[in-house]
Protein backbone atom coordinates (compact mmCIF):
# COMPACT_ATOMS: atom_id res chain seq x y z
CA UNK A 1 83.96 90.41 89.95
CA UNK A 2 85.05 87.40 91.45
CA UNK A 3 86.29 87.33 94.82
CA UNK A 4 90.25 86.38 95.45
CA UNK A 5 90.97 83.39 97.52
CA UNK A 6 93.16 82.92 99.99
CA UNK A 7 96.02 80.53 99.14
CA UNK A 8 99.38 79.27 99.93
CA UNK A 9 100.67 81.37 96.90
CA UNK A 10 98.76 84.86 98.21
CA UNK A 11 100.41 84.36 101.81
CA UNK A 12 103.80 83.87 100.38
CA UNK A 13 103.53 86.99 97.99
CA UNK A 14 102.20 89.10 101.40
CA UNK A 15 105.13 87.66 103.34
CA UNK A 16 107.27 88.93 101.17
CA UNK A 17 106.06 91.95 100.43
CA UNK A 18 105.90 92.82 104.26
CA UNK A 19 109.22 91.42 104.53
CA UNK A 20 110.64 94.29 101.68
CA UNK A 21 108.38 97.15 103.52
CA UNK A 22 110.17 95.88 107.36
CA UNK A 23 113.30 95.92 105.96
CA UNK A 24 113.68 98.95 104.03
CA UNK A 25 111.92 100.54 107.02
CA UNK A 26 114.52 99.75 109.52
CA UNK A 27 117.58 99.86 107.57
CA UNK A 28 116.34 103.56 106.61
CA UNK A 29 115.87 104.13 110.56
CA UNK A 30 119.24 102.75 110.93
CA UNK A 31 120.55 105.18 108.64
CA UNK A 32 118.95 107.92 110.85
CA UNK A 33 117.49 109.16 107.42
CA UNK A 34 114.81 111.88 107.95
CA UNK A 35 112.08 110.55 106.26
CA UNK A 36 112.30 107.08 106.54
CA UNK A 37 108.99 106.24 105.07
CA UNK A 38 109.86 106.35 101.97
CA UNK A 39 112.42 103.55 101.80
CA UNK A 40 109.39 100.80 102.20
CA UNK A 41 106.86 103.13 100.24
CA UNK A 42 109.68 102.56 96.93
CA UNK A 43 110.07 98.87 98.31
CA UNK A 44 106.24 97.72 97.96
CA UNK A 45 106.16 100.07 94.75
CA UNK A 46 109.36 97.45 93.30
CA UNK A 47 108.02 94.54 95.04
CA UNK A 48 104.36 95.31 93.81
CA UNK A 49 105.23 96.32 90.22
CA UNK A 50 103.66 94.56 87.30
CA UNK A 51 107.14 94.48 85.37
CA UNK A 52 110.00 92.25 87.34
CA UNK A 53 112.21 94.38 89.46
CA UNK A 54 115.12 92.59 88.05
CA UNK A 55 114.37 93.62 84.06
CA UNK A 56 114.66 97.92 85.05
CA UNK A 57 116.01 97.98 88.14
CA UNK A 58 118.94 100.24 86.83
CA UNK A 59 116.79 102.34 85.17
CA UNK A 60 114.48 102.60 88.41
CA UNK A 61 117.85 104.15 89.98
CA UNK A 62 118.93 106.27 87.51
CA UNK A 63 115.33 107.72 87.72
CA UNK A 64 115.92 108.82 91.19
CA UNK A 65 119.05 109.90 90.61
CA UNK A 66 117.97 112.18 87.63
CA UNK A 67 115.15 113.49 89.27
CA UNK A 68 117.26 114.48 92.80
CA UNK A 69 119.81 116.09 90.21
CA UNK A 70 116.98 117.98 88.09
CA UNK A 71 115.01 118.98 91.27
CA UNK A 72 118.33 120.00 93.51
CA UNK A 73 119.68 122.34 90.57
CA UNK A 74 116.06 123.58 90.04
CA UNK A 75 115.42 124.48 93.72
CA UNK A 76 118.75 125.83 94.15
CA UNK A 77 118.43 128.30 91.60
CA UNK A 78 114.45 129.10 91.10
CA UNK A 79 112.19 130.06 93.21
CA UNK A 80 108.81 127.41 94.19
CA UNK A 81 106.19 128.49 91.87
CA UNK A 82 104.08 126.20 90.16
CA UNK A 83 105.27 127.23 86.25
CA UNK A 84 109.13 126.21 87.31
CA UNK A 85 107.39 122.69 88.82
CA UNK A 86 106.09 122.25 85.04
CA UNK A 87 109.27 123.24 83.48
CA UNK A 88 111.00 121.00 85.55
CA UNK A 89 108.72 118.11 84.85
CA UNK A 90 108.39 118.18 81.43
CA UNK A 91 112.69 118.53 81.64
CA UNK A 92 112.80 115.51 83.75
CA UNK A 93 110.69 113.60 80.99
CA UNK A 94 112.34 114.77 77.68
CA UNK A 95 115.83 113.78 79.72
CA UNK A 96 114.69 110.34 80.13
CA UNK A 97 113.67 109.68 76.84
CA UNK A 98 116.77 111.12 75.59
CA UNK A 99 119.10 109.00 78.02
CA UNK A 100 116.70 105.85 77.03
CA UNK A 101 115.61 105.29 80.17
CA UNK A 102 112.24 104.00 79.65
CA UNK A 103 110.87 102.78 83.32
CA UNK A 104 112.55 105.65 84.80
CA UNK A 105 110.00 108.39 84.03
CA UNK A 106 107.97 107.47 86.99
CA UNK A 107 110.55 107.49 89.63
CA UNK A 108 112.29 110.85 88.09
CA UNK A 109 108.73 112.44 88.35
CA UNK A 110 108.07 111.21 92.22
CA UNK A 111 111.46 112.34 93.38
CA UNK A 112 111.81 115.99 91.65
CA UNK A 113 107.86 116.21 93.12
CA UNK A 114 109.21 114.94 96.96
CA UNK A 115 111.80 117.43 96.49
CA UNK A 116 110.02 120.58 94.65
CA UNK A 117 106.79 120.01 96.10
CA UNK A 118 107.73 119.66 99.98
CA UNK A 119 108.87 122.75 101.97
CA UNK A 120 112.47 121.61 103.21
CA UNK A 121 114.81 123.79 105.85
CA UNK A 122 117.48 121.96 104.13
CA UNK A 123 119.71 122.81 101.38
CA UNK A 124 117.90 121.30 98.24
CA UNK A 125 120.92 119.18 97.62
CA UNK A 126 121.18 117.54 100.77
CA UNK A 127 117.36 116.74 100.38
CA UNK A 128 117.85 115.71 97.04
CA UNK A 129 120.44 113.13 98.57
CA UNK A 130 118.41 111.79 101.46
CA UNK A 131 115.76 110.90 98.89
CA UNK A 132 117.50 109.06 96.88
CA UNK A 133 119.40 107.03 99.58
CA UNK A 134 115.61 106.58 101.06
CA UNK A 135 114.07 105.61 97.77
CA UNK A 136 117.08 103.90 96.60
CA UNK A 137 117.10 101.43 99.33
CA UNK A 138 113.50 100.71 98.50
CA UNK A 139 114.43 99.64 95.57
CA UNK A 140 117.06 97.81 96.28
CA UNK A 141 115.54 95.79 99.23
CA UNK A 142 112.89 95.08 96.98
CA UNK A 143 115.06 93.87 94.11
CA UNK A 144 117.02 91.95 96.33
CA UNK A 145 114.13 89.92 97.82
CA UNK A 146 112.31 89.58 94.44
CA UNK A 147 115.38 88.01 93.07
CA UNK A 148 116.47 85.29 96.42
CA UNK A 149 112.88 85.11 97.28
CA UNK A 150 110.81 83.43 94.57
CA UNK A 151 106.92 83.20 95.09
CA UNK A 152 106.21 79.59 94.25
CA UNK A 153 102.81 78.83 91.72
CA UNK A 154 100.45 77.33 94.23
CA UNK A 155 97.67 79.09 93.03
């Protein structure tokens, strides 16, 4: 394995990166959203993805969205056992193929597991919405900067 260098190129790509992880952070703090963290956990997810954010950015929504519908309805009517966290899964997967939404799989999966997963006080639905106002930022701070903030090739 060769070892990376450091280069103009690298410290750009960090800077940005760190930029989308600040920003999501404090507009989610801003927000007074309860678990902020996740906002620059989605961004350097985006930011850090192989694929360009740009190309399934919608789908990368409509993944969180699906999965904080799937796993509010779920939670509000079952209780937290480990079968109904399968059944819920494997829904949340046959729905996106169905609806087409290939890159959205992941996100649908992460969310419905924040929500189902996690013991919340809350109502399931108003968790359901905090995450995906947390993640969703993420994403969109992190589509936002990959698109006005081009890394230039000096490699």
């Amino acid at each position: 394995m060769t070892p990376s260098k450091l280069t103009l190129g690298t410290l750009f790509h960090a800077a940005r990166t760190t930029t989308a992880a600040v920003v999501s952070l404090l507009l989610a703090r801003m927000l007074k959203l309860p678990e902020s963290y996740w906002a620059p956990i989605s961004a350097i997810v985006i930011i850090e993805s192989t694929v360009h954010p740009k190309k399934v950015a919608w789908q990368r929504f409509a993944g969180t969205a699906l999965g904080a519908v799937i796993a509010a309805l779920v939670a509000s009517y079952f209780p937290s056992q480990i079968v109904v966290y399968a059944v819920a899964m494997f829904l949340v997967s046959v729905l996106c193929a169905v609806l087409r939404f290939r890159g959205a799989y992941r996100f649908a999966a992460i969310t419905l597991s924040i929500i189902l997963l996690i013991p919340h006080p809350r109502s399931p639905w108003i968790v359901a919405s905090h995450r995906f106002v947390e993640v969703s930022l993420g994403i969109a701070v992190a589509l936002a900067l990959a698109l006005l903030w081009t890394i230039p090739d000096l490699a």
